[in-house]
Protein backbone atom coordinates (compact mmCIF):
# COMPACT_ATOMS: atom_id res chain seq x y z
CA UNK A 1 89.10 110.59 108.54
CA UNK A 2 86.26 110.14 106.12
CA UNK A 3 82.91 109.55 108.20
CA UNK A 4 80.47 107.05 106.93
CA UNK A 5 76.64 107.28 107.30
CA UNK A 6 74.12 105.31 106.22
CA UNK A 7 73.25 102.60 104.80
CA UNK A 8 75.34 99.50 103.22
CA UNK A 9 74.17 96.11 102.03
CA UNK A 10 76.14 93.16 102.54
CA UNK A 11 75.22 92.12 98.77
CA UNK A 12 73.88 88.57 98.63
CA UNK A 13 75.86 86.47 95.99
CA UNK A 14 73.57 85.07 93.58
CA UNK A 15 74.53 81.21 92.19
CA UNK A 16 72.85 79.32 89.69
CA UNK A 17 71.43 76.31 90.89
CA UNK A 18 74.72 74.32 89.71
CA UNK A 19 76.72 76.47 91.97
CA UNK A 20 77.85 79.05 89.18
CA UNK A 21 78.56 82.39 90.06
CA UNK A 22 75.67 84.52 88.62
CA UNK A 23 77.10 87.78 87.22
CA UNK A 24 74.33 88.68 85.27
CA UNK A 25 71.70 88.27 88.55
CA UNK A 26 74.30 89.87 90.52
CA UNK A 27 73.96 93.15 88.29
CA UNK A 28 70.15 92.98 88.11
CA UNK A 29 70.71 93.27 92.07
CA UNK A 30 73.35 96.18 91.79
CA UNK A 31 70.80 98.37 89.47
CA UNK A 32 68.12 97.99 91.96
CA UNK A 33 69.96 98.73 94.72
CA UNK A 34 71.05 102.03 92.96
CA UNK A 35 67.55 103.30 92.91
CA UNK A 36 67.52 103.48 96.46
CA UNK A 37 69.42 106.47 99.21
CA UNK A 38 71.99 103.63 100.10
CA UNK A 39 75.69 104.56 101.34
CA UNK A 40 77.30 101.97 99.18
CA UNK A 41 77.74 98.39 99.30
CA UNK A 42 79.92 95.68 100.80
CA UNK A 43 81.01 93.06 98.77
CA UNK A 44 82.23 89.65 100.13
CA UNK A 45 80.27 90.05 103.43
CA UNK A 46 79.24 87.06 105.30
CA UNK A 47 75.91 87.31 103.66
CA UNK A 48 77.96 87.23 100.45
CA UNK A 49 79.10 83.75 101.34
CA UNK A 50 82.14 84.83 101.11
CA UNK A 51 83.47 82.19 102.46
CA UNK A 52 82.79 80.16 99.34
CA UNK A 53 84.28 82.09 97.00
CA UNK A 54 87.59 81.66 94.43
CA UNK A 55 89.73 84.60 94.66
CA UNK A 56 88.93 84.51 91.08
CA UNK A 57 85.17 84.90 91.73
CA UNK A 58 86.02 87.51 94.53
CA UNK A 59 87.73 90.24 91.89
CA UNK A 60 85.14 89.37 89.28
CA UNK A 61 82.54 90.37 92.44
CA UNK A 62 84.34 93.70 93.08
CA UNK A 63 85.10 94.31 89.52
CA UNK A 64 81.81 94.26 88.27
CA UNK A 65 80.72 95.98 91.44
CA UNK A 66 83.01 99.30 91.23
CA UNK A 67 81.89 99.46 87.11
CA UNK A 68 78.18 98.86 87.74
CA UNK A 69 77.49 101.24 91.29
CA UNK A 70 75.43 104.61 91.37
CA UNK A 71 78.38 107.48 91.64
CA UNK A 72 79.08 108.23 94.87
CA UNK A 73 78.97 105.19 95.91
CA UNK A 74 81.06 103.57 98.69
CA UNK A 75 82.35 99.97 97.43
CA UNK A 76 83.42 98.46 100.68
CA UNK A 77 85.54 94.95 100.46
CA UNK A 78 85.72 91.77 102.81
CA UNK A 79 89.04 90.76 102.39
CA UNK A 80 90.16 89.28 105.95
CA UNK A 81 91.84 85.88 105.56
CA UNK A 82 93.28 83.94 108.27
CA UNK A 83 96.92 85.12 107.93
CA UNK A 84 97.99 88.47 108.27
CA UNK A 85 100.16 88.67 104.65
CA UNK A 86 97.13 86.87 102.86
CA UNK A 87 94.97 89.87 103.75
CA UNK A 88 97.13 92.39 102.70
CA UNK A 89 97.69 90.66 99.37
CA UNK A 90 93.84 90.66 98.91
CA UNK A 91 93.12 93.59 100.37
CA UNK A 92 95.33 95.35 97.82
CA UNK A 93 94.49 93.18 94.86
CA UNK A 94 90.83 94.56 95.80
CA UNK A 95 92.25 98.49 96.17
CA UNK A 96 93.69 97.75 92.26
CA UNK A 97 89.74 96.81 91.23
CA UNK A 98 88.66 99.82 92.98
CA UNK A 99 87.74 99.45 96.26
CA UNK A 100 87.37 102.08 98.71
CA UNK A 101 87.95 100.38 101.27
CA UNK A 102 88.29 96.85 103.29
CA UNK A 103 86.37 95.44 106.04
CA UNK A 104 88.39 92.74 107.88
CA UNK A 105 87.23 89.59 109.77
CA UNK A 106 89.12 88.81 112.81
CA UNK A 107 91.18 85.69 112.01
CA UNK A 108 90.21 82.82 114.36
CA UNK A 109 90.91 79.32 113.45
CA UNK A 110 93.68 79.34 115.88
CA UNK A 111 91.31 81.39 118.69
CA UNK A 112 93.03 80.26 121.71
CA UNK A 113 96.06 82.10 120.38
CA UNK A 114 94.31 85.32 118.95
CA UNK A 115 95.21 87.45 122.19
CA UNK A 116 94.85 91.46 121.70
CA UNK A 117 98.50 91.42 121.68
CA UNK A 118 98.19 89.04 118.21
CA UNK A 119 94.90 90.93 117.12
CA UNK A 120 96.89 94.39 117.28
CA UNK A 121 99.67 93.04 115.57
CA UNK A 122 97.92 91.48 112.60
CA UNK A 123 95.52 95.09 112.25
CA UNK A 124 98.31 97.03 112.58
CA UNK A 125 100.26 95.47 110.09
CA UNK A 126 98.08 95.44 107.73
CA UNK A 127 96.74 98.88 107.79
CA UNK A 128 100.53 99.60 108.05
CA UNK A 129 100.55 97.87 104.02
CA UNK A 130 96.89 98.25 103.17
CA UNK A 131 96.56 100.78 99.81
CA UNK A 132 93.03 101.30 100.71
CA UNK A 133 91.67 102.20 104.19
CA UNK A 134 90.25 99.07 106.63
CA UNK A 135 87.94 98.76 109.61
CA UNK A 136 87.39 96.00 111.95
CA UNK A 137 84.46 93.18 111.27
CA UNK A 138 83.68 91.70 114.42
CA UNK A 139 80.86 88.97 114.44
CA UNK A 140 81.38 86.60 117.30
CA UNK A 141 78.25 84.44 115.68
CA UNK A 142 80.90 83.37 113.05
CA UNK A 143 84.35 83.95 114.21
CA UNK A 144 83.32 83.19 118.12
CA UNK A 145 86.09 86.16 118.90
CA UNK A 146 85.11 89.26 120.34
CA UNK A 147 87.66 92.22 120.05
CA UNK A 148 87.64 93.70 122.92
CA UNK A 149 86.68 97.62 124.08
CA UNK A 150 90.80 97.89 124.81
CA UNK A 151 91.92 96.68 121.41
CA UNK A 152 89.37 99.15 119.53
CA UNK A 153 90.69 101.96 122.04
CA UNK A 154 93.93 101.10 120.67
CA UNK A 155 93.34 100.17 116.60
CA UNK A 156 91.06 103.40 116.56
CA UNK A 157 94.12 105.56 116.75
CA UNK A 158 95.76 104.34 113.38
CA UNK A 159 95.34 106.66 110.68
CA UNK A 160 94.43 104.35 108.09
CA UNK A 161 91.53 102.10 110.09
CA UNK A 162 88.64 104.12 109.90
CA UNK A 163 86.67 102.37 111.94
CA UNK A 164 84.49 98.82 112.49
CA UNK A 165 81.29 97.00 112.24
CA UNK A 166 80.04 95.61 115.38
CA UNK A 167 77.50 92.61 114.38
CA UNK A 168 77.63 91.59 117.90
CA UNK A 169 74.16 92.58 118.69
CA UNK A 170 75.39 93.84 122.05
CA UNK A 171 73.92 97.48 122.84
CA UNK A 172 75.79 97.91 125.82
CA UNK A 173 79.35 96.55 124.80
CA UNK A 174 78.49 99.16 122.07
CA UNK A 175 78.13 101.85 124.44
CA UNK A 176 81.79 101.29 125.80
CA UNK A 177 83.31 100.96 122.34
CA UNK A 178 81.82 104.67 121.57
CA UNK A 179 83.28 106.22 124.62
CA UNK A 180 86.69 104.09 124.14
CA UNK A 181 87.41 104.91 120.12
CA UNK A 182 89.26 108.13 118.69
CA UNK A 183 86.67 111.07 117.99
CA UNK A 184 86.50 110.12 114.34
CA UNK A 185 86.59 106.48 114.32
CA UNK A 186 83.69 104.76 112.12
CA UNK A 187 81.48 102.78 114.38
CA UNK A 188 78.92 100.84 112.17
CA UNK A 189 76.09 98.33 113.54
CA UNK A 190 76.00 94.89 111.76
CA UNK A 191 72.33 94.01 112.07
CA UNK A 192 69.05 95.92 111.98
CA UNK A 193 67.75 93.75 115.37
CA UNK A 194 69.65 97.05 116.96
CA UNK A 195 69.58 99.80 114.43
CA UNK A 196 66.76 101.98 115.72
CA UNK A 197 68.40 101.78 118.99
CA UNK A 198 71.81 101.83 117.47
CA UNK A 199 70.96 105.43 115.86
CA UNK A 200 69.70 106.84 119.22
CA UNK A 201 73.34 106.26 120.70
CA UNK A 202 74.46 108.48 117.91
CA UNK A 203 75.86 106.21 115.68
CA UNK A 204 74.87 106.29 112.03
CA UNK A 205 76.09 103.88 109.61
CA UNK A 206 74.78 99.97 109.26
CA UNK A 207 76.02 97.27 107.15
CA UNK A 208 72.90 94.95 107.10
CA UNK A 209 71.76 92.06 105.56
CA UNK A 210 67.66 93.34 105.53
CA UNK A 211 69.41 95.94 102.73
CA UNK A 212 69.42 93.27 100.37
CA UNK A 213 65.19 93.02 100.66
CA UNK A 214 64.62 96.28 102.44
CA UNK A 215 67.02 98.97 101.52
CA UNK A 216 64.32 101.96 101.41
CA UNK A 217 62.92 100.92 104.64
CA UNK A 218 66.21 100.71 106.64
CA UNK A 219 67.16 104.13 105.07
CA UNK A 220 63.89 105.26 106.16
CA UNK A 221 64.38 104.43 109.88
CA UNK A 222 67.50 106.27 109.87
CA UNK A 223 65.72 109.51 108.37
CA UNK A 224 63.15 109.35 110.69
CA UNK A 225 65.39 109.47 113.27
CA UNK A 226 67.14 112.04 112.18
CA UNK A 227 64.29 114.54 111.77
CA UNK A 228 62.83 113.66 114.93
CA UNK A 229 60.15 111.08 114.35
CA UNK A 230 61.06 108.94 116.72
CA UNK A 231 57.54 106.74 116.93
CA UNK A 232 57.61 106.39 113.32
CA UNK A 233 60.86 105.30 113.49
CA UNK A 234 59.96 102.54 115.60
CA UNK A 235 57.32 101.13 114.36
CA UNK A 236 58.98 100.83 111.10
CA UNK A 237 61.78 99.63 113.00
CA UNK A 238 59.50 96.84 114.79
CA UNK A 239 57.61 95.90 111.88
CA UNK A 240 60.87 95.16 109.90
CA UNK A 241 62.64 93.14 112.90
CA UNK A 242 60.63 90.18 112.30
CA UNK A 243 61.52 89.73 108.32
CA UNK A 244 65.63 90.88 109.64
CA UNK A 245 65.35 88.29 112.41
CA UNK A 246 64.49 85.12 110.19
CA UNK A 247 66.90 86.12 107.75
CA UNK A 248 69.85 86.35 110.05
CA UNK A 249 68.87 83.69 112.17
CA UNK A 250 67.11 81.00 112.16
CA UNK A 251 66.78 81.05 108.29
CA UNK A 252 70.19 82.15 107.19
CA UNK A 253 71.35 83.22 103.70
CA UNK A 254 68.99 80.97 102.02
CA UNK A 255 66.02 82.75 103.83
CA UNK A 256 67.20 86.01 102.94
CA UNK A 257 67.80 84.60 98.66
CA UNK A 258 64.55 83.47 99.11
CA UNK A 259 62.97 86.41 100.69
CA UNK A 260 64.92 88.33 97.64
CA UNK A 261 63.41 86.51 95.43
CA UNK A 262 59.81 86.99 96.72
CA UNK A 263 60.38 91.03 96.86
CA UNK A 264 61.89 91.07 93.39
CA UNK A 265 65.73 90.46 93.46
CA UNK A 266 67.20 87.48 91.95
CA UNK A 267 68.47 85.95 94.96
CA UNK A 268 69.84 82.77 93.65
CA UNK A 269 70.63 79.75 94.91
CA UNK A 270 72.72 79.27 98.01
CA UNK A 271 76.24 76.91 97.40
CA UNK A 272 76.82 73.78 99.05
CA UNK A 273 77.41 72.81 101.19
CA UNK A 274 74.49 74.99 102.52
CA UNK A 275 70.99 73.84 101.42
CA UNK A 276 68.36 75.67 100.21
CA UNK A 277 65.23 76.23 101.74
CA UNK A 278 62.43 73.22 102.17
CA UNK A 279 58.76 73.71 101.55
CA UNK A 280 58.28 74.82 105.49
CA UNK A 281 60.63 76.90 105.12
CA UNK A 282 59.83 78.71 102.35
CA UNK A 283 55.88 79.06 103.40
CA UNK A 284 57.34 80.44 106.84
CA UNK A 285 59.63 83.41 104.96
CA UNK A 286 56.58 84.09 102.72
CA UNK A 287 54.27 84.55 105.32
CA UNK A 288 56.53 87.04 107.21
CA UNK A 289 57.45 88.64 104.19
CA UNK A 290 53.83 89.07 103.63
CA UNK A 291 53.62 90.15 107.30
CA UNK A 292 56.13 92.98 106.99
CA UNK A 293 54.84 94.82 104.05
CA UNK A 294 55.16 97.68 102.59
CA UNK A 295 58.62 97.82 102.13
């Protein structure tokens, strides 16, 4: 099974600020993020607002993506839905435009009923039908599902998932999905709150939103690491955490436009029904934008 390492973007989705789907900012993105070591790039991540997206707008996203990415790049694909034969539908719709491979969300609008017996089945079957390889998204912050270290013991076996990307932010429930999953199973961090520790537990791949703003420095944490400069490492590491922190928390996806914005991306506009950031908000990101530099 193909192993992935390094680093991945979850590419913002630039709108204009009638809600149109910005191509055109979208590839000014994609040709700066080419002139950085990145592993590829995920498109219809969470940080994507995905969520708010046609299917129309979705192909037009991976389209443009596949055409327009450095060679050897990885074009990763979020194409979980909430029913098991809508995902395979998009996930091979997404495998015709190019894609690589898919990354799927656990469905949970019905969570009371999304046992590991129903989890299994629905990952299963669609890496049974999938024409492209999947892994596993699991972000309890969204879906408020955890897959459990048993299920991953179990999905890590099929030949065609090649693995998952933990955004839980838990270091220890990480631990025990290491020592459960096959040999060869893909086992990606979500977030860069846990990436220098992430990398000392071996692993050493990250789909992260501080990509979008930061990709050289979150490559750079992993190279330090790897050659053994492990104080470097973390200070890089804890002078980024701030910036990653207010973008994936308390500021969102309109925090991180707006920080992309300020470090020379076209962020966009965010669609409603999520706002945009107010003047407090935007002085806060600038000042730890500011705070966090160079990048």
């Amino acid at each position: 099974m193909q192993k992935i390492k390094g680093v991945i973007p979850p590419m913002l989705t630039p709108f204009t600020e009638t809600g149109e789907l910005d191509l055109d900012a979208h590839l000014f993105n994609v040709d700066r993020w080419n002139a950085a070591a990145l592993r590829g790039y995920l498109v219809l991540g969470s940080n994507s607002e995905a969520a708010y997206l046609t299917e129309n707008e979705k192909l037009d996203l991976i389209r443009q993506t596949v055409q327009a990415a450095a060679p050897g790049r990885m074009i990763m694909v979020g194409t979980g839905m909430e029913s098991t034969r809508e995902t395979i539908r998009l996930t091979n719709l997404a495998a015709k435009e190019g894609a690589h491979a898919a990354l799927l969300l656990t469905p949970a609008y019905y969570i009371d009923k999304m046992s590991d017996s129903a989890l299994l089945q629905h990952f299963t079957t669609v890496a049974d039908q999938a024409d492209i390889p999947i892994l596993i998204y699991n972000v309890p912050k969204y879906t408020h599902l955890n897959v459990s270290v048993n299920l991953i013991a179990e999905l890590s076996q099929h030949p065609n998932i090649m693995g998952m990307k933990d955004s839980s932010g838990n270091v220890a429930q990480l631990v025990q999905f290491q020592a459960a999953a096959a040999p060869d199973f893909n086992i990606l961090v979500g977030t860069v709150s846990i990436w220098y520790p992430a990398l000392l537990l071996g692993v050493r791949a990250t789909i992260t939103a501080l990509a979008n703003l930061a990709p050289d420095a979150c490559v750079r944490i992993q190279t330090l690491v790897e050659e053994g400069q492990l104080s470097e490492a973390e200070a890089l590491y804890r002078r980024v955490f701030p910036l990653n922190h207010a973008v994936t928390g308390p500021f969102g996806v309109a925090g991180l436009k707006y920080a992309a914005n300020l470090l020379g991306y076209k962020g966009g506009f965010v669609r409603s029904p999520l706002q945009d950031l107010d003047a407090a908000g935007r002085a806060k990101i600038e000042a730890i934008v500011a705070k966090a530099q160079p990048l």
